[in-house]
N, C-alpha and C. Protein backbone atom coordinates (compact mmCIF):
# COMPACT_ATOMS: atom_id res chain seq x y z
N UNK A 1 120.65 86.65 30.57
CA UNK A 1 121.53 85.92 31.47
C UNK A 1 121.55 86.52 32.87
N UNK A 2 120.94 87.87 33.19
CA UNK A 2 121.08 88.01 34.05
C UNK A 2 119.43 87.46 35.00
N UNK A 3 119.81 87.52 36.29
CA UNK A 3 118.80 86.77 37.30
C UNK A 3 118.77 87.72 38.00
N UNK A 4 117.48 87.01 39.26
CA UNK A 4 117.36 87.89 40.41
C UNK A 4 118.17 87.69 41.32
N UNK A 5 118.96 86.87 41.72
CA UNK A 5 120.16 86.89 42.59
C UNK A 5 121.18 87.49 41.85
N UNK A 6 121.09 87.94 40.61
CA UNK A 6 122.40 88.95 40.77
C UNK A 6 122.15 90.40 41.11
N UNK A 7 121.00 90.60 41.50
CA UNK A 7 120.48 92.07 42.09
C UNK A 7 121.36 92.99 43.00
N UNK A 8 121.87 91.69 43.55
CA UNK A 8 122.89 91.74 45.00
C UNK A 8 124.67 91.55 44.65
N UNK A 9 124.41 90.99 43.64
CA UNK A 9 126.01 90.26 43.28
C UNK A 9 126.86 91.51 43.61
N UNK A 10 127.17 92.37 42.47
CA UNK A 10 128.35 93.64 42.86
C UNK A 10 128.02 94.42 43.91
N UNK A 11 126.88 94.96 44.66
CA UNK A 11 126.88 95.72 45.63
C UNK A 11 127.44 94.45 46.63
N UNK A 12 127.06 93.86 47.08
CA UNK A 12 127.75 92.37 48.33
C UNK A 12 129.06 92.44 48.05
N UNK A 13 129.48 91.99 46.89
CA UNK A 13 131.07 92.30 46.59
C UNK A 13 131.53 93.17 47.15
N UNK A 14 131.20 94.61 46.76
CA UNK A 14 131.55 95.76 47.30
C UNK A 14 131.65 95.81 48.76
N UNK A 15 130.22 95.52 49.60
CA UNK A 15 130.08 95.54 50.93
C UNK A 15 131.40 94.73 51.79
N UNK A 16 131.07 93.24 51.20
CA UNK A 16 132.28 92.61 51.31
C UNK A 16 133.75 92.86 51.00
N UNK A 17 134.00 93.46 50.10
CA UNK A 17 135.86 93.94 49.95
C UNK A 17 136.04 95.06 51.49
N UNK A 18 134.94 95.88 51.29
CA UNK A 18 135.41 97.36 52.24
C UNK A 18 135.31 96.22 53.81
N UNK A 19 134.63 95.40 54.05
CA UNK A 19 134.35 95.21 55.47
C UNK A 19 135.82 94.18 56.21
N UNK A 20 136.29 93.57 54.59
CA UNK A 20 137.18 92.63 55.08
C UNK A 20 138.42 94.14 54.97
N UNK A 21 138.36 94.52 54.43
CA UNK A 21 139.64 95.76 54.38
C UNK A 21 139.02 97.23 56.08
N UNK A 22 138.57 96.63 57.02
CA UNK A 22 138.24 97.85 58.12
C UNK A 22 138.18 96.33 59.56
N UNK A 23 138.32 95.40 58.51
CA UNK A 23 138.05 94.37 59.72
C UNK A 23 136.45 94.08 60.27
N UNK A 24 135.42 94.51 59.56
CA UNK A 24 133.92 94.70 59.62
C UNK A 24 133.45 93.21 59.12
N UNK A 25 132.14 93.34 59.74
CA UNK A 25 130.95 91.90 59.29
C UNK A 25 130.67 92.60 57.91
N UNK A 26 130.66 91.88 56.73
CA UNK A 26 129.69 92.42 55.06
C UNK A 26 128.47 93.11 55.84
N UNK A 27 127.40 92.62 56.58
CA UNK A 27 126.31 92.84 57.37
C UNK A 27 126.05 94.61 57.65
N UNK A 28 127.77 94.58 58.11
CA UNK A 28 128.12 95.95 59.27
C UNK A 28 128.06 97.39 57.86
N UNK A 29 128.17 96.62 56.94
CA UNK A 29 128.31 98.03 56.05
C UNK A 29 127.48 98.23 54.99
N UNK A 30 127.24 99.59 54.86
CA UNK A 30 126.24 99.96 53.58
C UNK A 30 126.61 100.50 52.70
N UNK A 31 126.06 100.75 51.83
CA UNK A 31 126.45 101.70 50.21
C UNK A 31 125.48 102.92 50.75
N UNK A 32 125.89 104.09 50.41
CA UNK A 32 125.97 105.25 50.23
C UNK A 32 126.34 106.35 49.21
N UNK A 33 125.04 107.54 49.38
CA UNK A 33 126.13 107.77 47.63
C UNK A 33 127.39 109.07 47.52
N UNK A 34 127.54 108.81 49.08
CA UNK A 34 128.56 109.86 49.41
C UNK A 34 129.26 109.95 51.40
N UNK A 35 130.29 110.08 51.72
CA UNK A 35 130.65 110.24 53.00
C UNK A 35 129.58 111.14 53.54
N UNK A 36 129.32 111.98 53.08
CA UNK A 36 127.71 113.31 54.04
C UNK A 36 126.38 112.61 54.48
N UNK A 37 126.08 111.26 53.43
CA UNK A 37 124.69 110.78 54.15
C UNK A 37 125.44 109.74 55.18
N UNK A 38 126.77 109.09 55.24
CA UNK A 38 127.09 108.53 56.30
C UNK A 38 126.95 109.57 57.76
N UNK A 39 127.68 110.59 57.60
CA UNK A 39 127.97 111.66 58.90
C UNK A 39 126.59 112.03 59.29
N UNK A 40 125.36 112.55 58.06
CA UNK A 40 124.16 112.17 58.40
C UNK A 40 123.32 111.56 59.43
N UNK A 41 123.72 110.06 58.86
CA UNK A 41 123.23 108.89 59.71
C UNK A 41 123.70 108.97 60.92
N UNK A 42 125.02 109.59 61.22
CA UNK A 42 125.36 109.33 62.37
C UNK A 42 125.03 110.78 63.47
N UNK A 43 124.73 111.45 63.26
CA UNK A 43 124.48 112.41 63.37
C UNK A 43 122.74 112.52 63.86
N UNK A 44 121.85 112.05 62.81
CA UNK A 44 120.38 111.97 63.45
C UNK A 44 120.39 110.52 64.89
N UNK A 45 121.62 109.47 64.82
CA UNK A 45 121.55 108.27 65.70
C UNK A 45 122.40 108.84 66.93
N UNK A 46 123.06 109.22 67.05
CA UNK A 46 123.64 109.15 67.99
C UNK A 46 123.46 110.19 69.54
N UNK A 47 123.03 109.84 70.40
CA UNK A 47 122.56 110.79 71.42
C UNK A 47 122.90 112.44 71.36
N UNK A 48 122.80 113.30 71.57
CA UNK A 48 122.31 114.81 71.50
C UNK A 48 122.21 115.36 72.45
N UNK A 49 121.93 115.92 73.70
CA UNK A 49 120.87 116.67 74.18
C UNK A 49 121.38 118.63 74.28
N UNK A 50 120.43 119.29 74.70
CA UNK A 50 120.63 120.48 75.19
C UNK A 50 121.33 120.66 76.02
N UNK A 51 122.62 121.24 75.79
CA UNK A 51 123.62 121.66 76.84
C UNK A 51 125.07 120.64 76.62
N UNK A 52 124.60 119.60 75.28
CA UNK A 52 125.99 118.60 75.34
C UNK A 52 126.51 119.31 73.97
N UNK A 53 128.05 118.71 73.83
CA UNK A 53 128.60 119.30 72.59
C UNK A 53 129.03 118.01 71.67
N UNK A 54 129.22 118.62 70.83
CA UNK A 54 130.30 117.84 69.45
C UNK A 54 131.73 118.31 69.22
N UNK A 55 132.37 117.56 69.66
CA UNK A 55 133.61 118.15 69.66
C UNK A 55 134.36 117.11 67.92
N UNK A 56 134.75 118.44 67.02
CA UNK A 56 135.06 118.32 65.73
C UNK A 56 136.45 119.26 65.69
N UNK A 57 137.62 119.02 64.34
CA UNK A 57 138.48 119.76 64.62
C UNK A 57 138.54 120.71 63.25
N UNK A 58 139.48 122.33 63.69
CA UNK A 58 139.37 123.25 62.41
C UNK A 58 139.53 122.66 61.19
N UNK A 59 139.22 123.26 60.29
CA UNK A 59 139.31 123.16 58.82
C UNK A 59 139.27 121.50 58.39
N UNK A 60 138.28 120.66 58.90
CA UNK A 60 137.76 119.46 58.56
C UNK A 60 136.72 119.65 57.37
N UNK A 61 136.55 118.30 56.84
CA UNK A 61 135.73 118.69 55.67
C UNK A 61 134.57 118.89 55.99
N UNK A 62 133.79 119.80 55.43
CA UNK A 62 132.32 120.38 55.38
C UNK A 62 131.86 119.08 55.39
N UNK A 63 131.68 117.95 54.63
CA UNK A 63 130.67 116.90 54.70
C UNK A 63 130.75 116.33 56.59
N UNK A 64 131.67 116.62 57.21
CA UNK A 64 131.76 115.93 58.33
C UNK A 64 131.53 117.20 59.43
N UNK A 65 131.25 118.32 59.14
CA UNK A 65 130.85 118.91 59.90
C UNK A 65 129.31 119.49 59.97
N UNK A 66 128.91 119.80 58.81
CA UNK A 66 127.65 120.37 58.60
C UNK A 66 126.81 119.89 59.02
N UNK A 67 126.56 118.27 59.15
CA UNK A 67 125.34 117.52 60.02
C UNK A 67 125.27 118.06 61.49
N UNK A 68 126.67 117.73 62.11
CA UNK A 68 126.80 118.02 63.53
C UNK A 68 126.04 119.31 63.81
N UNK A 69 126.42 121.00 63.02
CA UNK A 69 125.59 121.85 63.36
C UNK A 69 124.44 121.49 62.96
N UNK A 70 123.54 121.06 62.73
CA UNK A 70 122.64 121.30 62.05
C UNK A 70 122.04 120.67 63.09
N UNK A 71 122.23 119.39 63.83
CA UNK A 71 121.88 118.47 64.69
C UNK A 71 122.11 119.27 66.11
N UNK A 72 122.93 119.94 66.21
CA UNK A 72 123.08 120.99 67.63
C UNK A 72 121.72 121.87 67.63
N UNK A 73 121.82 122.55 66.89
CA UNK A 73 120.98 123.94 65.92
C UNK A 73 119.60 123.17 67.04
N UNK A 74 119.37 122.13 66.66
CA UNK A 74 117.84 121.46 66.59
C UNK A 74 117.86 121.16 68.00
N UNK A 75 118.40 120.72 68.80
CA UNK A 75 118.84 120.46 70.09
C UNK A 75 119.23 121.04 70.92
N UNK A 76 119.83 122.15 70.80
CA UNK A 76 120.25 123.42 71.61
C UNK A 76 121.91 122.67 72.41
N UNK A 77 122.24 121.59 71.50
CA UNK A 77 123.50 122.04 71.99
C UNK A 77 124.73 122.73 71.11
N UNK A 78 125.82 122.12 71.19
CA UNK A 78 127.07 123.21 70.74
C UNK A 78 127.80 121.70 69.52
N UNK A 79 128.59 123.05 68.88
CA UNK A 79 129.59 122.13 68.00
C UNK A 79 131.04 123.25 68.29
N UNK A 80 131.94 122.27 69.17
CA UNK A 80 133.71 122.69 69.24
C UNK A 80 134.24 122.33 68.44
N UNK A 81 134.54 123.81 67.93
CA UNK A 81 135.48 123.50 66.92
C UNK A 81 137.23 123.83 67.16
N UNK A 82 138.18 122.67 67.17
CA UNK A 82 139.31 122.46 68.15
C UNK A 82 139.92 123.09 67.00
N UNK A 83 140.75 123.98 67.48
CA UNK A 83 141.92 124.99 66.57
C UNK A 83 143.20 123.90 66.54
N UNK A 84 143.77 124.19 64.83
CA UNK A 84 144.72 123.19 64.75
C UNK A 84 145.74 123.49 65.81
N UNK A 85 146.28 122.71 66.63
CA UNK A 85 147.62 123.06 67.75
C UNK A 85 148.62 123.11 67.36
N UNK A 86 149.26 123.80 67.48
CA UNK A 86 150.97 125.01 66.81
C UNK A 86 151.84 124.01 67.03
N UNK A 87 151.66 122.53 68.05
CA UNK A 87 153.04 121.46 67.99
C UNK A 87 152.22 120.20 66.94
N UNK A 88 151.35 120.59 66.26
CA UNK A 88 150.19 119.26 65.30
C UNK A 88 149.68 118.27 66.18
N UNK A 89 149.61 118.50 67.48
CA UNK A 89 149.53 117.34 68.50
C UNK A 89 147.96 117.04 68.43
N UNK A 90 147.37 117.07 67.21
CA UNK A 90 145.84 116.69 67.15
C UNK A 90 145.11 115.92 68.41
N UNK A 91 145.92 115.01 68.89
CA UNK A 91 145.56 113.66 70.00
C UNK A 91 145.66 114.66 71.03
N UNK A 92 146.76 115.14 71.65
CA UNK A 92 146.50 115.47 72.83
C UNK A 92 145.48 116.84 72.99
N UNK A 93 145.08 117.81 71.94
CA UNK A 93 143.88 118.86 71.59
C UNK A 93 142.94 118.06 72.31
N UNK A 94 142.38 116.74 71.68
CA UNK A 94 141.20 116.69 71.75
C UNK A 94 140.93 115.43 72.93
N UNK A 95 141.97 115.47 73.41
CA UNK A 95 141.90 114.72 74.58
C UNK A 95 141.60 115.84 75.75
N UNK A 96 142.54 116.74 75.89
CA UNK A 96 142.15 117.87 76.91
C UNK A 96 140.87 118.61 76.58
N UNK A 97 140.18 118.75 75.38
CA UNK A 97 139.06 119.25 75.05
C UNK A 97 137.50 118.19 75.68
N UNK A 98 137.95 116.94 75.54
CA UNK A 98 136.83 116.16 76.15
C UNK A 98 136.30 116.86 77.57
N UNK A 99 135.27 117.15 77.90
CA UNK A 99 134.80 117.15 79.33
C UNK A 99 133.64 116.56 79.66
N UNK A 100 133.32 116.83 80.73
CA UNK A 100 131.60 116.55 80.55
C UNK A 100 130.52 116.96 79.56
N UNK A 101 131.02 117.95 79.16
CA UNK A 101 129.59 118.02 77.85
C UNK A 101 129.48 116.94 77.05
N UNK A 102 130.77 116.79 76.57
CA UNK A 102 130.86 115.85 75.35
C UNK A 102 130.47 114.84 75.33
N UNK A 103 129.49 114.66 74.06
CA UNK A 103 128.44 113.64 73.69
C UNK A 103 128.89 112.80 72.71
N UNK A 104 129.28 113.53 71.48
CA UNK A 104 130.26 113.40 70.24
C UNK A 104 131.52 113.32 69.93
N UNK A 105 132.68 112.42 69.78
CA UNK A 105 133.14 112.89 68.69
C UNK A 105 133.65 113.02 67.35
N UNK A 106 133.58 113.44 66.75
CA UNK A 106 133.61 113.58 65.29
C UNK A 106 135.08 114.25 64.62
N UNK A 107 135.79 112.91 64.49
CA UNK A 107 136.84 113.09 63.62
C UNK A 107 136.86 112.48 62.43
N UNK A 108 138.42 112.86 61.77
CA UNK A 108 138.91 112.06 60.65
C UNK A 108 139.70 111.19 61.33
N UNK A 109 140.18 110.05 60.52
CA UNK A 109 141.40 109.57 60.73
C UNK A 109 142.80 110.35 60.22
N UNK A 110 142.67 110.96 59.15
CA UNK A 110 143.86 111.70 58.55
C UNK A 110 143.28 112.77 58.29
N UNK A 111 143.58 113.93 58.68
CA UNK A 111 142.73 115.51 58.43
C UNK A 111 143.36 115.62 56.58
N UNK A 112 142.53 115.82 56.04
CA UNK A 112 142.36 116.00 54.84
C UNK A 112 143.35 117.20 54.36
N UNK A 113 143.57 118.30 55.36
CA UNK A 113 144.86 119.70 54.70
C UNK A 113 146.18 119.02 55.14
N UNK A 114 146.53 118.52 56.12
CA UNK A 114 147.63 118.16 56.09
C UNK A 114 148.17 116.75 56.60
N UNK A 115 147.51 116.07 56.41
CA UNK A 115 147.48 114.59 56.33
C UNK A 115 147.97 113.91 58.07
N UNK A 116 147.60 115.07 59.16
CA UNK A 116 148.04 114.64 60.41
C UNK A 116 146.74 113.55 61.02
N UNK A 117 147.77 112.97 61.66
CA UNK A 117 147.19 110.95 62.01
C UNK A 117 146.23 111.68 63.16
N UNK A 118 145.37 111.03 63.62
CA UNK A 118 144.83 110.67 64.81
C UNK A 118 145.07 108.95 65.17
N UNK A 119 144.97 109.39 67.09
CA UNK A 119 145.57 107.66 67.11
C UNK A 119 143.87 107.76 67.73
N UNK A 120 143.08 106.59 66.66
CA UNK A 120 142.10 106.42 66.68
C UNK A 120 142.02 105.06 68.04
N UNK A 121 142.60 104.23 68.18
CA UNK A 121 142.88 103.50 69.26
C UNK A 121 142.72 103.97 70.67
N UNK A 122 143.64 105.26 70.47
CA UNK A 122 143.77 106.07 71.58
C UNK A 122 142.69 106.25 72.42
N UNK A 123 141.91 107.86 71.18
CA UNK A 123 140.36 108.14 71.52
C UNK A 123 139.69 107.36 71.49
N UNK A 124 139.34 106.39 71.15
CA UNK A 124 138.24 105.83 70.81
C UNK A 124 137.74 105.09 72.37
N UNK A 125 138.83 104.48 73.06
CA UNK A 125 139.58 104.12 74.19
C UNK A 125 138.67 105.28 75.38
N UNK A 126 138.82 106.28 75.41
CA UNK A 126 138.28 107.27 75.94
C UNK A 126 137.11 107.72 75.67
N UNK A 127 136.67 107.62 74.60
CA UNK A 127 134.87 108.04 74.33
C UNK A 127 134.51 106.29 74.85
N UNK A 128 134.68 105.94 74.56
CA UNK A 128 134.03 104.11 75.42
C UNK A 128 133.66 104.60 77.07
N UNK A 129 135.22 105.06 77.40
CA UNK A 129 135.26 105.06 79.14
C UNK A 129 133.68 106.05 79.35
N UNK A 130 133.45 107.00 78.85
CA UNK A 130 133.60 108.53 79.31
C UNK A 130 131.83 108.19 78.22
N UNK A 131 131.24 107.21 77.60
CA UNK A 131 130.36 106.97 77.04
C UNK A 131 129.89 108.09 75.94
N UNK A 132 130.60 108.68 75.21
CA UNK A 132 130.77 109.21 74.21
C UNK A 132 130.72 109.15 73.08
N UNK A 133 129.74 109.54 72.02
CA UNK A 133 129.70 108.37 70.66
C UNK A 133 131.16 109.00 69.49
N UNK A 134 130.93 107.95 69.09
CA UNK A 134 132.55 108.31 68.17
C UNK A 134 131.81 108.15 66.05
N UNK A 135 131.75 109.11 66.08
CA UNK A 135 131.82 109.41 64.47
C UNK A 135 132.95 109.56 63.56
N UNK A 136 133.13 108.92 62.56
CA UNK A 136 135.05 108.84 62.02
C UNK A 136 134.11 108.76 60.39
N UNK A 137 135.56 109.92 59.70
CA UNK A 137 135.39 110.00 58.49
C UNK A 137 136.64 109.95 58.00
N UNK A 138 136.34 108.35 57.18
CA UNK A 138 138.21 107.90 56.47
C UNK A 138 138.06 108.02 55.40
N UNK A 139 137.96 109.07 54.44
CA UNK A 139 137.87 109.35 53.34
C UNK A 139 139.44 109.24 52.61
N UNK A 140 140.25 110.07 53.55
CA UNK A 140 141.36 110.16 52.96
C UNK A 140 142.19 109.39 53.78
N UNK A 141 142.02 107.84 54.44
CA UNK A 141 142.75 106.94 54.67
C UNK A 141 142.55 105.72 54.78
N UNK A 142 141.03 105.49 54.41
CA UNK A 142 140.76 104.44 54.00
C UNK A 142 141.42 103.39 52.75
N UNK A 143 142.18 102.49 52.88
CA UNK A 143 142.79 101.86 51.58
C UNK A 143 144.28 102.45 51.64
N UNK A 144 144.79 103.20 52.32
CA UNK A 144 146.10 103.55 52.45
C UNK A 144 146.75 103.33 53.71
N UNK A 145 145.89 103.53 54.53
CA UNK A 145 146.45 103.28 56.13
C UNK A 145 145.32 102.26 57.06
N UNK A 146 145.82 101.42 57.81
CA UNK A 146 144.78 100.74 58.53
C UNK A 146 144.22 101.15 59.14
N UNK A 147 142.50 100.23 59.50
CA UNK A 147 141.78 100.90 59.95
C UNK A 147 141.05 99.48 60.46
N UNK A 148 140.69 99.23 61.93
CA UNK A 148 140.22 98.00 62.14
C UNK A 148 139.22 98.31 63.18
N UNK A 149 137.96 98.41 63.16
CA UNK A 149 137.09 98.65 64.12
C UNK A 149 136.89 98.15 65.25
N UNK A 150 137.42 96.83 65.09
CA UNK A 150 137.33 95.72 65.72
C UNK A 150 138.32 96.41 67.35
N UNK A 151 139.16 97.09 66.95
CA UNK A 151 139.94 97.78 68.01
C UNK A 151 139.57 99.06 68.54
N UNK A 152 139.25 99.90 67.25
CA UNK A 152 138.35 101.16 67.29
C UNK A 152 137.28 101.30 67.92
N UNK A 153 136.32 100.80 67.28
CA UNK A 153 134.96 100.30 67.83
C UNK A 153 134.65 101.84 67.47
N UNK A 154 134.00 101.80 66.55
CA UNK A 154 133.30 103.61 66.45
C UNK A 154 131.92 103.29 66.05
N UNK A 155 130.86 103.97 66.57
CA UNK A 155 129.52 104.21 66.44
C UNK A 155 129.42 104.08 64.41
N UNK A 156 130.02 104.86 63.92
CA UNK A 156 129.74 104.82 62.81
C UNK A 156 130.66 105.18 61.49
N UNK A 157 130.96 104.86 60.91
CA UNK A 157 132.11 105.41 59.97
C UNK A 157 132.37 105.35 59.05
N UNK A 158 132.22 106.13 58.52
CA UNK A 158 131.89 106.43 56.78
C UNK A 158 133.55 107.08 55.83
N UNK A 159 133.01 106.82 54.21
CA UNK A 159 133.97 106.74 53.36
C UNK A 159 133.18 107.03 51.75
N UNK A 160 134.11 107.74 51.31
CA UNK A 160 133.45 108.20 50.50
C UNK A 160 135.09 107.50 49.38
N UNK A 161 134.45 107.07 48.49
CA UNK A 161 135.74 105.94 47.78
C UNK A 161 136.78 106.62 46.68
N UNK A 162 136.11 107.78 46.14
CA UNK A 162 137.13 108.46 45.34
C UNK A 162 138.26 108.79 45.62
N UNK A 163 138.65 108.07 46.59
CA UNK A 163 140.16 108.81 47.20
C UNK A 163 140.97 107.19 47.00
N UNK A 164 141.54 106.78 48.38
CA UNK A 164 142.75 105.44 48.45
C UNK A 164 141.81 104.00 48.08
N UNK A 165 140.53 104.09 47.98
CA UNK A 165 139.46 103.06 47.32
C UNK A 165 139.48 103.09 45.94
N UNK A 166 139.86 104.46 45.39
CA UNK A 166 140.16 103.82 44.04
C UNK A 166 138.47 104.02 43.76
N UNK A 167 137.44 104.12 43.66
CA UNK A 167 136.17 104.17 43.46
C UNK A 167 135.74 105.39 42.41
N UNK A 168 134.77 105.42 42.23
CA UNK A 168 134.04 106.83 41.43
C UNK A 168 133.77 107.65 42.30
N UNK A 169 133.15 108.69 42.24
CA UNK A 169 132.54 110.14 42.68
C UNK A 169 131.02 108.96 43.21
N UNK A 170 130.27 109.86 43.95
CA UNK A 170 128.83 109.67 44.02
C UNK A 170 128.68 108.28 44.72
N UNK A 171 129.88 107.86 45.37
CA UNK A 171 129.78 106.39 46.05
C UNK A 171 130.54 106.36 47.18
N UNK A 172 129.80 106.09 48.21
CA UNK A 172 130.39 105.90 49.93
C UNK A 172 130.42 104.56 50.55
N UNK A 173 131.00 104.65 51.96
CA UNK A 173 130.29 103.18 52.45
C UNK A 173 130.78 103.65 53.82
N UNK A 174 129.65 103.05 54.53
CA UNK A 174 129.32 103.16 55.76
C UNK A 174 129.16 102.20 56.35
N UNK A 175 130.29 102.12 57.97
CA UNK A 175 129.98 100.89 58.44
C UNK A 175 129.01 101.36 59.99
N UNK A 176 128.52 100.42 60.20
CA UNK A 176 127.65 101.00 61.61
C UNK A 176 127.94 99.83 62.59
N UNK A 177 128.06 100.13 63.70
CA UNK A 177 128.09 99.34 64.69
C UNK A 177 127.13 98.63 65.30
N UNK A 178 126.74 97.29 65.81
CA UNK A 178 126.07 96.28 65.63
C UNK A 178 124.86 97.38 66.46
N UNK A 179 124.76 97.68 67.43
CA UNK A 179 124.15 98.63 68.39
C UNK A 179 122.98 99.40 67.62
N UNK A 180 123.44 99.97 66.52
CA UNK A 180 123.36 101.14 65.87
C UNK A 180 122.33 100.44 64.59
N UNK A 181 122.84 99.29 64.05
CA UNK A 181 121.64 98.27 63.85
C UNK A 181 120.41 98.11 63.61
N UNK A 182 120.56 97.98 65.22
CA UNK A 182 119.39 97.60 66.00
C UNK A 182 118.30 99.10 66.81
N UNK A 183 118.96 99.77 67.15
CA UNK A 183 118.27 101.04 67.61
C UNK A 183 118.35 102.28 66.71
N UNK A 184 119.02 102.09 65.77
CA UNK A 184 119.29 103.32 64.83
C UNK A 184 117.98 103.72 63.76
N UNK A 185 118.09 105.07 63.48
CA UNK A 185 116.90 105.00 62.44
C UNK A 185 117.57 105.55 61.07
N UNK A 186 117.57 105.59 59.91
CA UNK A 186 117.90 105.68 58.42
C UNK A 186 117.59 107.43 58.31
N UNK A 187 118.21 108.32 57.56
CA UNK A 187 118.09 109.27 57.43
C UNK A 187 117.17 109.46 55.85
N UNK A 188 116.49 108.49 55.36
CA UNK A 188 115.74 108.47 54.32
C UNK A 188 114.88 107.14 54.27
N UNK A 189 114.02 106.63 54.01
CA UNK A 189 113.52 105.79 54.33
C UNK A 189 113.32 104.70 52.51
N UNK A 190 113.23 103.71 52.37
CA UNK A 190 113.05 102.95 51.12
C UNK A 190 113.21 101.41 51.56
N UNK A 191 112.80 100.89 50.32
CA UNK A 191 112.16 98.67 50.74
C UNK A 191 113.47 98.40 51.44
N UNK A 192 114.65 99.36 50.90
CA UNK A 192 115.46 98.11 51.33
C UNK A 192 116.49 98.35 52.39
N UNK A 193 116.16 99.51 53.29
CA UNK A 193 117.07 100.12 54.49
C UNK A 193 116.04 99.27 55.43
């Protein structure tokens, strides 16, 4: 009973629930088998050079930081790492931390130790002006708190579902921005990327 159009049936489903729940095209998002090959992807796509930074904040999760060095490492630029601020004012840290270097940046929406917000509206607002790519990892607020790109607008943004998705281990989803598409390249290559 089963066919070749159901090849697609539950992964589309899937694509489709997460895109209508971030405000995304089905199109805009992929399966992944974890939030790290999203940060990955975004990480080999998104501009780089020698002498620019990534600005990321302390004690974020390893999957959302480790690409960034690794991608500096290769490039000769830097990864800032913003010390949590003694009033939790996460937003205004990494607003005064932006300067000219900054190429990247790479947050959460909800920092994973102590569940403090970023107003993703805010920044996001400011890496646009200031042409800055924006990497976001909603692991731990995806499905609990809103999240609409459509306002955001972030280069790339990944989710790993075992958390407010309700999902298994070993399963992500990644949405990419239409841009990103079209000029981006896959951090593994197969028929169907």
């Amino acid at each position: 009973k089963i066919s070749s159009r159901d090849f697609y049936t539950g992964s589309d489903a899937l694509r489709d629930a997460f895109a209508s729940l971030v405000h995304a095209e089905t199109e805009d998002i992929a399966i992944e088998p974890s939030a790290s090959y999203g940060m990955s992807t975004a990480a080999k796509n998104l501009p780089l050079s020698k002498g620019q930074s990534v600005i990321v904040v302390e004690d974020q999760f390893p999957s959302h930081v480790y690409p960034w060095r690794e991608r500096a490492k290769e490039v000769g630029a830097e990864v800032r790492t913003l010390k949590r601020p003694m009033d939790d004012d996460w937003n205004e840290t990494v607003l005064a931390a932006i300067d000219s270097t900054t190429a990247v940046l790479a947050i959460p929406q909800c920092h994973w130790t102590d569940g403090g917000l970023f107003d993703l509206e805010r920044l996001s607002f400011v890496c646009r002006e200031k042409g800055i790519g924006l990497a976001l990892d909603v692991t731990q607020s995806a499905g609990a708190y809103p999240i609409d790109v459509r306002t955001i607008k972030p280069d790339f943004m990944t989710a790993a579902t075992y958390k407010w998705l309700m999902g298994p281990y070993s399963l992500g989803l990644l949405y990419v921005s239409k841009r990103w598409q079209e000029e981006g390249r896959p951090i593994e290559h197969n028929w169907i990327h």
